[in-house]
C-alpha atoms as a PDB file:
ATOM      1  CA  UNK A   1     146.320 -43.917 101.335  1.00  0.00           C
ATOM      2  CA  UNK A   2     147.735 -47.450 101.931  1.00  0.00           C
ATOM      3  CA  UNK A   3     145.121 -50.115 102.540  1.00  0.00           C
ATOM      4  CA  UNK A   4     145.448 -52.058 105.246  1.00  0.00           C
ATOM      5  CA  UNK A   5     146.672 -55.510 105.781  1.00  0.00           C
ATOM      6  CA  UNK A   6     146.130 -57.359 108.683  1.00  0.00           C
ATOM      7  CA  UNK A   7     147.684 -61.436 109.187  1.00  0.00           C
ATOM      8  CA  UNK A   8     146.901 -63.020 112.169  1.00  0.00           C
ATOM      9  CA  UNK A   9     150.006 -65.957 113.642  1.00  0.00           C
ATOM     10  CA  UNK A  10     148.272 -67.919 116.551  1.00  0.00           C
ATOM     11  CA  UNK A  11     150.996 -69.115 118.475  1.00  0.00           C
ATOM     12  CA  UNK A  12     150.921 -71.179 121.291  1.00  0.00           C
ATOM     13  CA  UNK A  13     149.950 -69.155 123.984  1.00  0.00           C
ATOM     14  CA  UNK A  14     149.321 -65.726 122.404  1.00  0.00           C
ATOM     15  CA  UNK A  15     148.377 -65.009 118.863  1.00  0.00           C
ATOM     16  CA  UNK A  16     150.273 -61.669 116.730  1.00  0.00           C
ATOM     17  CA  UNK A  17     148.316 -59.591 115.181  1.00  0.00           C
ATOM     18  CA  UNK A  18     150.746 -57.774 111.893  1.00  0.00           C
ATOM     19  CA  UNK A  19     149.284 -54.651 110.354  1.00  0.00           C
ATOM     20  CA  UNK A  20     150.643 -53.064 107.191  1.00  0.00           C
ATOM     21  CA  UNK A  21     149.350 -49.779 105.692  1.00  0.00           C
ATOM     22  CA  UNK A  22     147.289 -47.495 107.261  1.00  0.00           C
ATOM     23  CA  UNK A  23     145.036 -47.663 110.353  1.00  0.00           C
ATOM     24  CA  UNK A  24     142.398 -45.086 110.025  1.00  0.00           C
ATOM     25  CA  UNK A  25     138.192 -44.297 109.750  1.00  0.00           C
ATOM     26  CA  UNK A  26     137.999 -46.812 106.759  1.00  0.00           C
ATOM     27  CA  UNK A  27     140.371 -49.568 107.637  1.00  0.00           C
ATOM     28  CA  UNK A  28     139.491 -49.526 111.839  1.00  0.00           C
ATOM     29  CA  UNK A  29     136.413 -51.450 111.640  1.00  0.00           C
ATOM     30  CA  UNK A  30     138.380 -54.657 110.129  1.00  0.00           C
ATOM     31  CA  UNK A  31     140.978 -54.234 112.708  1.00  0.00           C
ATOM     32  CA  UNK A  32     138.482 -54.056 115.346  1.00  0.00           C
ATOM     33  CA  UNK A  33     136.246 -57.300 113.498  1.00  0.00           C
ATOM     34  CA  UNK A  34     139.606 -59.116 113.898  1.00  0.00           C
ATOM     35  CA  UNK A  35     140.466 -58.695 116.997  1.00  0.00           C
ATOM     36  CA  UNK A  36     136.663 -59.405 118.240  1.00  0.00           C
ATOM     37  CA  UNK A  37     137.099 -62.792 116.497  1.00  0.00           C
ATOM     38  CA  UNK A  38     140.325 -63.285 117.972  1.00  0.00           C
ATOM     39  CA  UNK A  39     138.471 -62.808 121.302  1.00  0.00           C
ATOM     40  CA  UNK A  40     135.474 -65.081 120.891  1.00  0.00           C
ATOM     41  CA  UNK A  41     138.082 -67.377 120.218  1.00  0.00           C
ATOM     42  CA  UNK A  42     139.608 -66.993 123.603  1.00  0.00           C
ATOM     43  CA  UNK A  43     142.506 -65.887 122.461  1.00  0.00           C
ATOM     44  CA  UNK A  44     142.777 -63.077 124.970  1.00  0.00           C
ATOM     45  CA  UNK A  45     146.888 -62.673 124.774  1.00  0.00           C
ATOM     46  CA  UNK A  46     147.867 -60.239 121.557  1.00  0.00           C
ATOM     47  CA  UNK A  47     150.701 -58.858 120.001  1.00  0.00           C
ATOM     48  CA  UNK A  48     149.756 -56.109 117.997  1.00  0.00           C
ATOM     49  CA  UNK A  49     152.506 -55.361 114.903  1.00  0.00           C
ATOM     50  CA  UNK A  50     152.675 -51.932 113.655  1.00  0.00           C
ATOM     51  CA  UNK A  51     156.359 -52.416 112.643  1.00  0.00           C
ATOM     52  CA  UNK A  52     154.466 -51.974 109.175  1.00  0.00           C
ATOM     53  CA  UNK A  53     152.480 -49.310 109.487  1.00  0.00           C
ATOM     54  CA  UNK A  54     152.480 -46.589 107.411  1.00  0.00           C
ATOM     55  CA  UNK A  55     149.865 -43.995 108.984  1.00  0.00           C
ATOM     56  CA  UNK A  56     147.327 -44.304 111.967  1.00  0.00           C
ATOM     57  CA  UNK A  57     144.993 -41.347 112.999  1.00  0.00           C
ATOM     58  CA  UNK A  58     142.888 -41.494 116.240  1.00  0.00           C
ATOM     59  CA  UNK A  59     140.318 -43.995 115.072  1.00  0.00           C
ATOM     60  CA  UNK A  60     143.024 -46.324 114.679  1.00  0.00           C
ATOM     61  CA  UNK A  61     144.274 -45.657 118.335  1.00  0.00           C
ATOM     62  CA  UNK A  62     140.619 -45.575 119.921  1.00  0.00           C
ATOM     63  CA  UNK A  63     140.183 -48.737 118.447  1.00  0.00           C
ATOM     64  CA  UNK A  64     143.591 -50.533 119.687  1.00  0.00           C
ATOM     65  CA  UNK A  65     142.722 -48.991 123.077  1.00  0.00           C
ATOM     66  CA  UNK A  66     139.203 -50.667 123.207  1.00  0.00           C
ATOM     67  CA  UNK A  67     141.210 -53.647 122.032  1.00  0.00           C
ATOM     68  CA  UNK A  68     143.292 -53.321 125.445  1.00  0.00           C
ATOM     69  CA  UNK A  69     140.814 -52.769 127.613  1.00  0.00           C
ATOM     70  CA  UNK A  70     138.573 -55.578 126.099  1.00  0.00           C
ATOM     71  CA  UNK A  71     141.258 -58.172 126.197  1.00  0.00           C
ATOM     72  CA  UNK A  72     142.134 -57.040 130.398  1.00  0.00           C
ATOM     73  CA  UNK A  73     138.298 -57.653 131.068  1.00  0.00           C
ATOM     74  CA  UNK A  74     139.240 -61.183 130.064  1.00  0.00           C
ATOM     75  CA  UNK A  75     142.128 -61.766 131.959  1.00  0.00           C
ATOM     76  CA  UNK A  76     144.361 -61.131 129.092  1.00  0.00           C
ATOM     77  CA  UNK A  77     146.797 -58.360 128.011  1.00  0.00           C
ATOM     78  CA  UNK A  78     147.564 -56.500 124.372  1.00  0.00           C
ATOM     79  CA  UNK A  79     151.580 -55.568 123.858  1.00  0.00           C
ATOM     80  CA  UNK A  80     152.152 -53.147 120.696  1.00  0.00           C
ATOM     81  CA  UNK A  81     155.286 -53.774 118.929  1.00  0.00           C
ATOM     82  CA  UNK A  82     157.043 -51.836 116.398  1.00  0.00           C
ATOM     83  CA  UNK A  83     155.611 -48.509 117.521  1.00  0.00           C
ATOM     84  CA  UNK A  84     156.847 -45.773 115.067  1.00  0.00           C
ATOM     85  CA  UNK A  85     155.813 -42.544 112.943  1.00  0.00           C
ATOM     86  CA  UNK A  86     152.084 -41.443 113.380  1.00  0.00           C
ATOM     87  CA  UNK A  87     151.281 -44.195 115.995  1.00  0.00           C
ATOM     88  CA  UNK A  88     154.357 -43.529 118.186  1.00  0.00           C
ATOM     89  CA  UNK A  89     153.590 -39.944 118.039  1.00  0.00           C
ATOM     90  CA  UNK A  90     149.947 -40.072 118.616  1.00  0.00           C
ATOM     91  CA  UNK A  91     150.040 -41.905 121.693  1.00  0.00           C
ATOM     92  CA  UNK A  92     152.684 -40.196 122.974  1.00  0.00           C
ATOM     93  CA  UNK A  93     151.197 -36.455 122.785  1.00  0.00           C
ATOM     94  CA  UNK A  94     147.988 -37.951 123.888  1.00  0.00           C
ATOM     95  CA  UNK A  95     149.555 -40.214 126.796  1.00  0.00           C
ATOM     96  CA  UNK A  96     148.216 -43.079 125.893  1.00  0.00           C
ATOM     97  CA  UNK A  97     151.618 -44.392 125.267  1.00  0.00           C
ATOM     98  CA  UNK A  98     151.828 -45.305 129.454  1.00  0.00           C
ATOM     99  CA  UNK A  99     148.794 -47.396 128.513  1.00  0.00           C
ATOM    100  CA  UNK A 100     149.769 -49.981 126.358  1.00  0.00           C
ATOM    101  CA  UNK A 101     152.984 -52.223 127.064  1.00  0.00           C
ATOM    102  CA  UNK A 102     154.844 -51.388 124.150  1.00  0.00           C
ATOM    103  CA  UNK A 103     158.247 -53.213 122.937  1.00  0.00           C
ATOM    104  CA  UNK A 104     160.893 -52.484 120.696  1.00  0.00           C
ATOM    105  CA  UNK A 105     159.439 -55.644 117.820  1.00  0.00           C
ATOM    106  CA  UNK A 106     157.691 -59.444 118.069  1.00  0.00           C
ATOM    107  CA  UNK A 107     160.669 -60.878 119.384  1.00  0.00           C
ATOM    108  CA  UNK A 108     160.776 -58.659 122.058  1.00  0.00           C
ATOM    109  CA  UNK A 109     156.970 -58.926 122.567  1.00  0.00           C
ATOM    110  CA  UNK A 110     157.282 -62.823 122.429  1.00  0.00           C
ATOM    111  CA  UNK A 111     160.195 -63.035 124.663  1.00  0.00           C
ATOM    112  CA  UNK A 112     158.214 -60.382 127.442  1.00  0.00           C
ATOM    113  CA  UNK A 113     154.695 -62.882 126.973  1.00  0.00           C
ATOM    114  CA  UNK A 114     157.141 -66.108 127.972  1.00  0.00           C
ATOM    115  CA  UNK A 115     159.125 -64.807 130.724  1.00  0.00           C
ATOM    116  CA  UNK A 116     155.934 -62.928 132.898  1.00  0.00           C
ATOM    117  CA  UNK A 117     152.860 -64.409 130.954  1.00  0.00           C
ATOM    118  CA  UNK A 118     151.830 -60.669 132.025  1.00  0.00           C
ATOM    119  CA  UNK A 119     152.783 -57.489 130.102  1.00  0.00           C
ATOM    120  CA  UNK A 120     155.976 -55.931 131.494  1.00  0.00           C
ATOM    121  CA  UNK A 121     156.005 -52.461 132.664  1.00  0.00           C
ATOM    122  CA  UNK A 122     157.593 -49.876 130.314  1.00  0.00           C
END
């Protein structure tokens, strides 16, 4: 087990979100602590990074779903970048994948948040 590191970039109009290890029971309630903050700071536009992460079981995607829907309730949007391995996998056999606007890394991600200010369709 890796643990996991999470670095927030607040950017001008969206902050990114980098995660590095793995995302699972023990490490989802910091993800989840982050993000809230990131919310009562009304920074309701994220870029999630999982280019770096190394495992994620369905805690992990439970929690980056609650993420999504939490951020939507506020007008906002979550985009998932870097999706690979155990989290491309597990939200692709449990269709969750059609849920979240996912793109290919942050530039991508950054470049899809400046064009629509709206997540783009897959």
């Amino acid at each position: 087990m890796t643990r996991l590191s999470i670095t927030v970039k607040d950017h001008p109009r969206l902050s990114v979100v980098s995660l590095a290890g793995d995302l699972d029971k023990t490490s989802a309630p910091r993800l989840e602590e982050t993000l809230t903050e990131l919310l009562e700071r009304d920074r309701v536009r994220v870029v999630v990074d999982t280019a770096e992460l190394g495992f994620c079981d369905s805690t992990g995607v439970w929690t980056l779903l609650a993420a999504l829907r939490r951020t939507y309730e506020r007008n906002g949007w979550l985009r998932l970048a870097g999706v690979h391995g155990f989290l491309g996998r597990l939200l692709e056999m449990t269709r969750l994948a059609a849920a979240f606007p996912i793109d290919r890394d942050v530039d991508e991600s950054l470049r899809q948040a400046l064009q629509s200010g709206l997540p783009a369709s897959r």
